[in-house]
PDB file of N, CA and C in Angstrom:
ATOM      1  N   UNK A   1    -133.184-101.938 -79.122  1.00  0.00           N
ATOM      2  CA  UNK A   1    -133.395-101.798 -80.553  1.00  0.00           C
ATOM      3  C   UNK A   1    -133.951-103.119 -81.075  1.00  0.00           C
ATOM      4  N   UNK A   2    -134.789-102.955 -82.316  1.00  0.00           N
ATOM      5  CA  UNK A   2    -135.855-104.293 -82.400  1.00  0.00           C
ATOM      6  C   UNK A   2    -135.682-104.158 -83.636  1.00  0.00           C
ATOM      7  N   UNK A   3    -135.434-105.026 -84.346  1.00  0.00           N
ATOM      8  CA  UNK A   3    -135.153-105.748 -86.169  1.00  0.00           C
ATOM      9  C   UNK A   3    -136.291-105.639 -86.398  1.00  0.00           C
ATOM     10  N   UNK A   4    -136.858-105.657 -87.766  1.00  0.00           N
ATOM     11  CA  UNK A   4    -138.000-105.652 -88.651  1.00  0.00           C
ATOM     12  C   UNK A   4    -138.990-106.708 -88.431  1.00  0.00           C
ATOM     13  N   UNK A   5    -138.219-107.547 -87.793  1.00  0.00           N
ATOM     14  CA  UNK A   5    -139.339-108.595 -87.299  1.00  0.00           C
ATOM     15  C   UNK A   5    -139.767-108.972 -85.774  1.00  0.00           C
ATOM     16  N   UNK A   6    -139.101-108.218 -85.107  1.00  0.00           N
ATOM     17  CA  UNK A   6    -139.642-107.992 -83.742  1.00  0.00           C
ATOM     18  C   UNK A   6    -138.849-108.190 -83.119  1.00  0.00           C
ATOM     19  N   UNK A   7    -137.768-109.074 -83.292  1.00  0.00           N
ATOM     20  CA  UNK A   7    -136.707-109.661 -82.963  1.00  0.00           C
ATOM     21  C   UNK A   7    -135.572-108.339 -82.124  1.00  0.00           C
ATOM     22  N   UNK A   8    -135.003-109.073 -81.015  1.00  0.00           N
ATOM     23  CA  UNK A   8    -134.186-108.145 -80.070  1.00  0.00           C
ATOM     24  C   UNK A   8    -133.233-108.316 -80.644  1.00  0.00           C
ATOM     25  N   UNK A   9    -132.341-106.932 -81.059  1.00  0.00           N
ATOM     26  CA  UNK A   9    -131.007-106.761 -81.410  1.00  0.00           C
ATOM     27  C   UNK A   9    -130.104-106.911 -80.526  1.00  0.00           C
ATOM     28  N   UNK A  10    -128.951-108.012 -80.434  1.00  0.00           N
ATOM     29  CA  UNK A  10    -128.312-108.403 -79.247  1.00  0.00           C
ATOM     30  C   UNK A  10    -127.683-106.642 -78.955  1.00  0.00           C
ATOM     31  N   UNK A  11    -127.404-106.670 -77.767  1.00  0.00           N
ATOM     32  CA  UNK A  11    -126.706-105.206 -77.345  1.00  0.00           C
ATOM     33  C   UNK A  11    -125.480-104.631 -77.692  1.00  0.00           C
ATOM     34  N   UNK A  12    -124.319-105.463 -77.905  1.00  0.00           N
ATOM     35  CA  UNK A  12    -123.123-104.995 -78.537  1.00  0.00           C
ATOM     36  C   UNK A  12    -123.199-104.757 -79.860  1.00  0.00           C
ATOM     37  N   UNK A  13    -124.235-105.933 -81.024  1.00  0.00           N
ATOM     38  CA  UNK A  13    -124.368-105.704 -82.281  1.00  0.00           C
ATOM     39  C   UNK A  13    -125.005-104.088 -82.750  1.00  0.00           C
ATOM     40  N   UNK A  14    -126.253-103.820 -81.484  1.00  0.00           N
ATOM     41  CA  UNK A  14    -127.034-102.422 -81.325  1.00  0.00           C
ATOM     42  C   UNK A  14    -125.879-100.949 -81.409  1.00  0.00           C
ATOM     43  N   UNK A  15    -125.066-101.574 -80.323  1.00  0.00           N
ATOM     44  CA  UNK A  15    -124.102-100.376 -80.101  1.00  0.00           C
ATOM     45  C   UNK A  15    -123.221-100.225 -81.537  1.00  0.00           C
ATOM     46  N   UNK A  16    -122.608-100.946 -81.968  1.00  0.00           N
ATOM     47  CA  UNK A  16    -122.150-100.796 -82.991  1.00  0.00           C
ATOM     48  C   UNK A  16    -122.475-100.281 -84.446  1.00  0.00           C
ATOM     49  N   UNK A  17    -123.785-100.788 -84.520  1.00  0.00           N
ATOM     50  CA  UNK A  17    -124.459-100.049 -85.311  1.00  0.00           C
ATOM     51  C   UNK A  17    -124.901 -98.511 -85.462  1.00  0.00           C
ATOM     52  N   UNK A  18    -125.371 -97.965 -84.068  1.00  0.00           N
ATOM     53  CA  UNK A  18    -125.213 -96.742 -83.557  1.00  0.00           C
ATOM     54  C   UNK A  18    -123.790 -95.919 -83.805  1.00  0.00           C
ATOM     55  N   UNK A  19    -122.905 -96.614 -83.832  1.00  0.00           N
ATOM     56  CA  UNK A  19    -121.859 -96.101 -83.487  1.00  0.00           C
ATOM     57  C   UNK A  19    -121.337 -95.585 -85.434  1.00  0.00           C
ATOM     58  N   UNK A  20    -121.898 -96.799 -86.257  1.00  0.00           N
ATOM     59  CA  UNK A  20    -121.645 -96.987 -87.564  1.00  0.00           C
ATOM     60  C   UNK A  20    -122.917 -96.521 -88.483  1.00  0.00           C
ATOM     61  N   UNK A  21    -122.881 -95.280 -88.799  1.00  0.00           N
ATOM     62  CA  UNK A  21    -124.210 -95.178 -89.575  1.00  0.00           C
ATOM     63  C   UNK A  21    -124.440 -95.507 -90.806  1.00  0.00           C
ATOM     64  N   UNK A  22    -123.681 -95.641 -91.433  1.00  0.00           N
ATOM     65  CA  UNK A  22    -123.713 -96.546 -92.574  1.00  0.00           C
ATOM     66  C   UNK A  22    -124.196 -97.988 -92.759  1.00  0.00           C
ATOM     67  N   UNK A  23    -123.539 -98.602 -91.529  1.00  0.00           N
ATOM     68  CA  UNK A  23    -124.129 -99.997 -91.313  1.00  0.00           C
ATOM     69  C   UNK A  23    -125.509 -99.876 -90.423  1.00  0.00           C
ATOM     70  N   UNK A  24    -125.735 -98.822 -90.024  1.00  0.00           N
ATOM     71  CA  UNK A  24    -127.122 -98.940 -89.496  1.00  0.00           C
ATOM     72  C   UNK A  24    -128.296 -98.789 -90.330  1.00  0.00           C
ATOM     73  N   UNK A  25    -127.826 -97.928 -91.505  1.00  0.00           N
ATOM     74  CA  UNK A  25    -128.750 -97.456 -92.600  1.00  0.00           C
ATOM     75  C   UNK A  25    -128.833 -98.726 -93.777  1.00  0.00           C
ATOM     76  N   UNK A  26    -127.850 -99.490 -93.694  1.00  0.00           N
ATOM     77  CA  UNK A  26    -127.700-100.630 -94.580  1.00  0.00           C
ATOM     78  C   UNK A  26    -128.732-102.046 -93.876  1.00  0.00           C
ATOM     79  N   UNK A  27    -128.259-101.865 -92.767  1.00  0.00           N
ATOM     80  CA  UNK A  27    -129.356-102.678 -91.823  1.00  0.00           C
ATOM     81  C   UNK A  27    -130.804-103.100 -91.792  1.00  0.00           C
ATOM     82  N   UNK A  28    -130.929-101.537 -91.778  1.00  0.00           N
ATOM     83  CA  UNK A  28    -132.385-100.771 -91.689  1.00  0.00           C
ATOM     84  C   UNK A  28    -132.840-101.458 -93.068  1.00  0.00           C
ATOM     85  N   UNK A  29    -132.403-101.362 -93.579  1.00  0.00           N
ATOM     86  CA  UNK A  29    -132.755-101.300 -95.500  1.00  0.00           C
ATOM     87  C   UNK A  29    -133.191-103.251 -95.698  1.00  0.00           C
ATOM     88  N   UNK A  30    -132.441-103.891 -94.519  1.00  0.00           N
ATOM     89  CA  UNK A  30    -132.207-105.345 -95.205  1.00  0.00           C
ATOM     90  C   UNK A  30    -133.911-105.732 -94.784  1.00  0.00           C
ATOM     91  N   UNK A  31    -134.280-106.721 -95.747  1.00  0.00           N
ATOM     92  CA  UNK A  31    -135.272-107.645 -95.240  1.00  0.00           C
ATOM     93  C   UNK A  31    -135.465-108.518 -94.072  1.00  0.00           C
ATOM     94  N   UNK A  32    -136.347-108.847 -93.175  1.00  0.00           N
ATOM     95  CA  UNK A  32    -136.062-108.896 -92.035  1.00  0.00           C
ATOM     96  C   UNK A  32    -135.360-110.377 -91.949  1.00  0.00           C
ATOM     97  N   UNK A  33    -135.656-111.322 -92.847  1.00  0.00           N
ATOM     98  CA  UNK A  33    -134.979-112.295 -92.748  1.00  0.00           C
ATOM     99  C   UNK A  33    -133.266-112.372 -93.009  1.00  0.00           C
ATOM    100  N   UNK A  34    -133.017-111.256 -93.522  1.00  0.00           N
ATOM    101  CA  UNK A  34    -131.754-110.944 -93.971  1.00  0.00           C
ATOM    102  C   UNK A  34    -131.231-110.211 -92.138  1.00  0.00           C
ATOM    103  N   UNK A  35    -131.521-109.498 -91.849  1.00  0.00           N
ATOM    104  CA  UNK A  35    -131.411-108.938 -90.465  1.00  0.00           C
ATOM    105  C   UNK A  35    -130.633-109.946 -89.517  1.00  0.00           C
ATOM    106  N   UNK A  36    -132.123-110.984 -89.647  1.00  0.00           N
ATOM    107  CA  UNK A  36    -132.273-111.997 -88.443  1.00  0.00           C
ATOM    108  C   UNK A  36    -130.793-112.941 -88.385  1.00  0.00           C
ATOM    109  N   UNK A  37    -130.186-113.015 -89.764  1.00  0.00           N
ATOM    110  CA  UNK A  37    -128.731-114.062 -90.203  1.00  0.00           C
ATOM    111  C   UNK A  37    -127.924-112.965 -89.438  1.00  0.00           C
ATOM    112  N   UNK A  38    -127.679-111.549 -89.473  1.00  0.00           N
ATOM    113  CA  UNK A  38    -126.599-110.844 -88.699  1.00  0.00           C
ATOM    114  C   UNK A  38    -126.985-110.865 -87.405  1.00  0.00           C
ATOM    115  N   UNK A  39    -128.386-110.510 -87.156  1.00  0.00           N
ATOM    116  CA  UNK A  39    -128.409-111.005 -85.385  1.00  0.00           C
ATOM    117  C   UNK A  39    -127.893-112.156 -85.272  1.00  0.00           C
ATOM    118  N   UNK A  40    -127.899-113.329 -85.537  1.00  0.00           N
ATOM    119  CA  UNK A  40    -127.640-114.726 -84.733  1.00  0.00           C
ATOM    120  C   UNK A  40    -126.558-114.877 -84.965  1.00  0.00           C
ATOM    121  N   UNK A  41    -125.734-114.708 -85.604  1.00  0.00           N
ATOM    122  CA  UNK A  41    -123.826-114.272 -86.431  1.00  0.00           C
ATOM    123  C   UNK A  41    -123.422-114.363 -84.507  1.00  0.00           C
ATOM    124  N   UNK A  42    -124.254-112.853 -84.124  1.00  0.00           N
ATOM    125  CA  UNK A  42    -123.458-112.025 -82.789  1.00  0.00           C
ATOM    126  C   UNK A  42    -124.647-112.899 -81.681  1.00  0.00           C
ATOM    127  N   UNK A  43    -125.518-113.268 -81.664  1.00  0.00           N
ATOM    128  CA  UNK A  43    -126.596-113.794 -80.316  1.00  0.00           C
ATOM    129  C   UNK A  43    -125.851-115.266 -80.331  1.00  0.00           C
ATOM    130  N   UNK A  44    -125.519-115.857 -81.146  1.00  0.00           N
ATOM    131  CA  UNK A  44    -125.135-117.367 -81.417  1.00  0.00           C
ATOM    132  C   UNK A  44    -123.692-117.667 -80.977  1.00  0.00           C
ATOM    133  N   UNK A  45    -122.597-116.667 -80.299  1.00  0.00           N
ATOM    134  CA  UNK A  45    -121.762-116.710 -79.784  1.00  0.00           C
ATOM    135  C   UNK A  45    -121.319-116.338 -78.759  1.00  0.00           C
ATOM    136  N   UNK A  46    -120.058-116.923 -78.110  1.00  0.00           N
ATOM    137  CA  UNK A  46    -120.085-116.818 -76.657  1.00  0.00           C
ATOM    138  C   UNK A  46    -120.099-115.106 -75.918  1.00  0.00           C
ATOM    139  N   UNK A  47    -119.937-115.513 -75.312  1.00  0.00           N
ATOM    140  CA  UNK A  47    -119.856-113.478 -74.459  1.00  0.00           C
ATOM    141  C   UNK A  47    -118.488-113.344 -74.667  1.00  0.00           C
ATOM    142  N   UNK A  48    -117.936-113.828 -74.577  1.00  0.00           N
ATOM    143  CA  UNK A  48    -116.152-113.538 -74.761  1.00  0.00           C
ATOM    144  C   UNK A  48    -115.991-113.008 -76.082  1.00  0.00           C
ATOM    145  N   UNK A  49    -116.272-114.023 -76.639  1.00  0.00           N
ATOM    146  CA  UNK A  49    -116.090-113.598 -78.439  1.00  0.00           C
ATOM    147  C   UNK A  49    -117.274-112.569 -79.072  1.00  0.00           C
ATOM    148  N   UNK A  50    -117.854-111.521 -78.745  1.00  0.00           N
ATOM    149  CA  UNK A  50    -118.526-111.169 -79.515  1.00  0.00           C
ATOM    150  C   UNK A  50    -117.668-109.545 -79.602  1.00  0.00           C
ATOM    151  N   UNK A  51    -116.801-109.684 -78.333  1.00  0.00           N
ATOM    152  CA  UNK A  51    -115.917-108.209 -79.302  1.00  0.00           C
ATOM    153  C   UNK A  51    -115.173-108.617 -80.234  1.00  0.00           C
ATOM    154  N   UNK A  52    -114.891-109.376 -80.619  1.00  0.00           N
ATOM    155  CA  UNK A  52    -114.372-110.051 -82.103  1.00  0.00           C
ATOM    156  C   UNK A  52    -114.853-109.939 -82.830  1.00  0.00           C
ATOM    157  N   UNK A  53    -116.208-110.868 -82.665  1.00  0.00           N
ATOM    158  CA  UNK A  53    -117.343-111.134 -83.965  1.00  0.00           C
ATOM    159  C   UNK A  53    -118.086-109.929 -84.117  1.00  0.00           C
ATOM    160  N   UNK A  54    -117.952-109.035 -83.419  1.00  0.00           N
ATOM    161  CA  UNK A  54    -119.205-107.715 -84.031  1.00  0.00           C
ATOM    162  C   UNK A  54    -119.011-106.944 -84.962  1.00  0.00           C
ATOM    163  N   UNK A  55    -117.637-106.733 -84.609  1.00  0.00           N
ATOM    164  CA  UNK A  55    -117.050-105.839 -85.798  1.00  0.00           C
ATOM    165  C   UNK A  55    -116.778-106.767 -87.535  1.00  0.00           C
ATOM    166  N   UNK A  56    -116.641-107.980 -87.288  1.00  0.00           N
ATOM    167  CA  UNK A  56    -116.813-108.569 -88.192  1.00  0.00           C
ATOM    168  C   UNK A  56    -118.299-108.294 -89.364  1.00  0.00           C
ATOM    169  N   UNK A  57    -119.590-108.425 -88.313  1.00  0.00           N
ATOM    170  CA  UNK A  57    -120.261-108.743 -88.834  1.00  0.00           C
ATOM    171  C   UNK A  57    -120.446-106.816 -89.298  1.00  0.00           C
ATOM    172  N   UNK A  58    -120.330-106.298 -88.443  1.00  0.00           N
ATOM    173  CA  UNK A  58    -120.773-104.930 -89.316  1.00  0.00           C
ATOM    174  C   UNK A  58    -119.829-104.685 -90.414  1.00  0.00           C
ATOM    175  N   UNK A  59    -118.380-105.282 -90.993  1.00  0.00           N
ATOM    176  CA  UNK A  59    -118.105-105.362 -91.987  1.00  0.00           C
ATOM    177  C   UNK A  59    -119.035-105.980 -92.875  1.00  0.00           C
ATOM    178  N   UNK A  60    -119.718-107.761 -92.625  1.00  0.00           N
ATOM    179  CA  UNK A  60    -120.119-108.343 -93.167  1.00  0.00           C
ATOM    180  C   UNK A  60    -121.925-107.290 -93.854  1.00  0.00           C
ATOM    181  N   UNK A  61    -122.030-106.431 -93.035  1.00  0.00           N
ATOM    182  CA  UNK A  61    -122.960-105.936 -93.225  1.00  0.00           C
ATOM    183  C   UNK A  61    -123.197-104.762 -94.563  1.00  0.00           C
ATOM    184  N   UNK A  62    -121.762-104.287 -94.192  1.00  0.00           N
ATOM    185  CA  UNK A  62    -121.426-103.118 -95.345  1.00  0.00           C
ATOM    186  C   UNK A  62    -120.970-103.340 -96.455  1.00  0.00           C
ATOM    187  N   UNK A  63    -120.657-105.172 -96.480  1.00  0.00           N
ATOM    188  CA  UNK A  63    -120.742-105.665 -97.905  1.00  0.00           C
ATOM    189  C   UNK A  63    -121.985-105.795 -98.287  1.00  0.00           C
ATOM    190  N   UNK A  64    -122.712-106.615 -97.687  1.00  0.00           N
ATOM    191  CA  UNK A  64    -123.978-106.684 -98.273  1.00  0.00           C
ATOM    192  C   UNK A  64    -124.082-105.131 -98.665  1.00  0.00           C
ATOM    193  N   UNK A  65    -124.133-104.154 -98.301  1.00  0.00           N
ATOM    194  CA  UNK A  65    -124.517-102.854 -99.002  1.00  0.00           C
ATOM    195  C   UNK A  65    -123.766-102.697-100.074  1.00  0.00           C
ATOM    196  N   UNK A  66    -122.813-103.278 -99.747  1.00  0.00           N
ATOM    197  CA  UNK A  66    -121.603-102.449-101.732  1.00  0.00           C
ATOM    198  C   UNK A  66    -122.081-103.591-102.859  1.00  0.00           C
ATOM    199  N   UNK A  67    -122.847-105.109-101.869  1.00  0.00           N
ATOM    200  CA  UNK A  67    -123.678-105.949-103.163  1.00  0.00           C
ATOM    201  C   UNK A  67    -124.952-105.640-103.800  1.00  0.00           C
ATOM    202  N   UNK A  68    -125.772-105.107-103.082  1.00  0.00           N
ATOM    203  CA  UNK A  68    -126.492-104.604-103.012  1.00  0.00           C
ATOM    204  C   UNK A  68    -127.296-103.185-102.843  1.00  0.00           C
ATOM    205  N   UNK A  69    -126.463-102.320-103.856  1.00  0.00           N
ATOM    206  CA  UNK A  69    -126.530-101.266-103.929  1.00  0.00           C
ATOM    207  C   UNK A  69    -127.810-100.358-103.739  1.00  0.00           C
ATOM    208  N   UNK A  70    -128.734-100.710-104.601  1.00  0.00           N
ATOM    209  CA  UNK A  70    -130.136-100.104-104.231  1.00  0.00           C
ATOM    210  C   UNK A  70    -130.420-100.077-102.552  1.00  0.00           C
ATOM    211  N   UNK A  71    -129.472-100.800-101.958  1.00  0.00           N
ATOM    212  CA  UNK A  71    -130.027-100.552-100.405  1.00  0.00           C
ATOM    213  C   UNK A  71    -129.338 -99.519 -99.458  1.00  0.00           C
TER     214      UNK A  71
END
């Protein structure tokens, strides 16, 4: 799966999103520079920690949608 700017969606962040359609549709919606800050959240941390941090960030994601409503 490939972000708005070409950019590779790390694989656990991908799955999760799949898994969350809400946060995938909120995703979809963000600007790609907005995208690129939740990819590196989950690419920018270790392999151990990203079953921690993923679910984080797809919270962090579904706020941005309740801030940003039009999206």
């Amino acid at each position: 799966m490939n972000a708005k700017n070409g950019h590779t969606i790390p694989v656990p962040l991908s799955r999760a999103l799949e898994k969350n359609k809400k946060a995938a549709a909120v995703f979809g919606s963000m600007r790609p520079s907005c995208q690129q800050k939740y990819i590196d959240r989950v690419k920018n941390v270790q392999a151990g920690e990203r079953k921690t941090k993923t679910p984080k960030v797809i919270n962090s994601i579904l706020e941005y949608g309740s801030r940003h409503p039009a999206h």
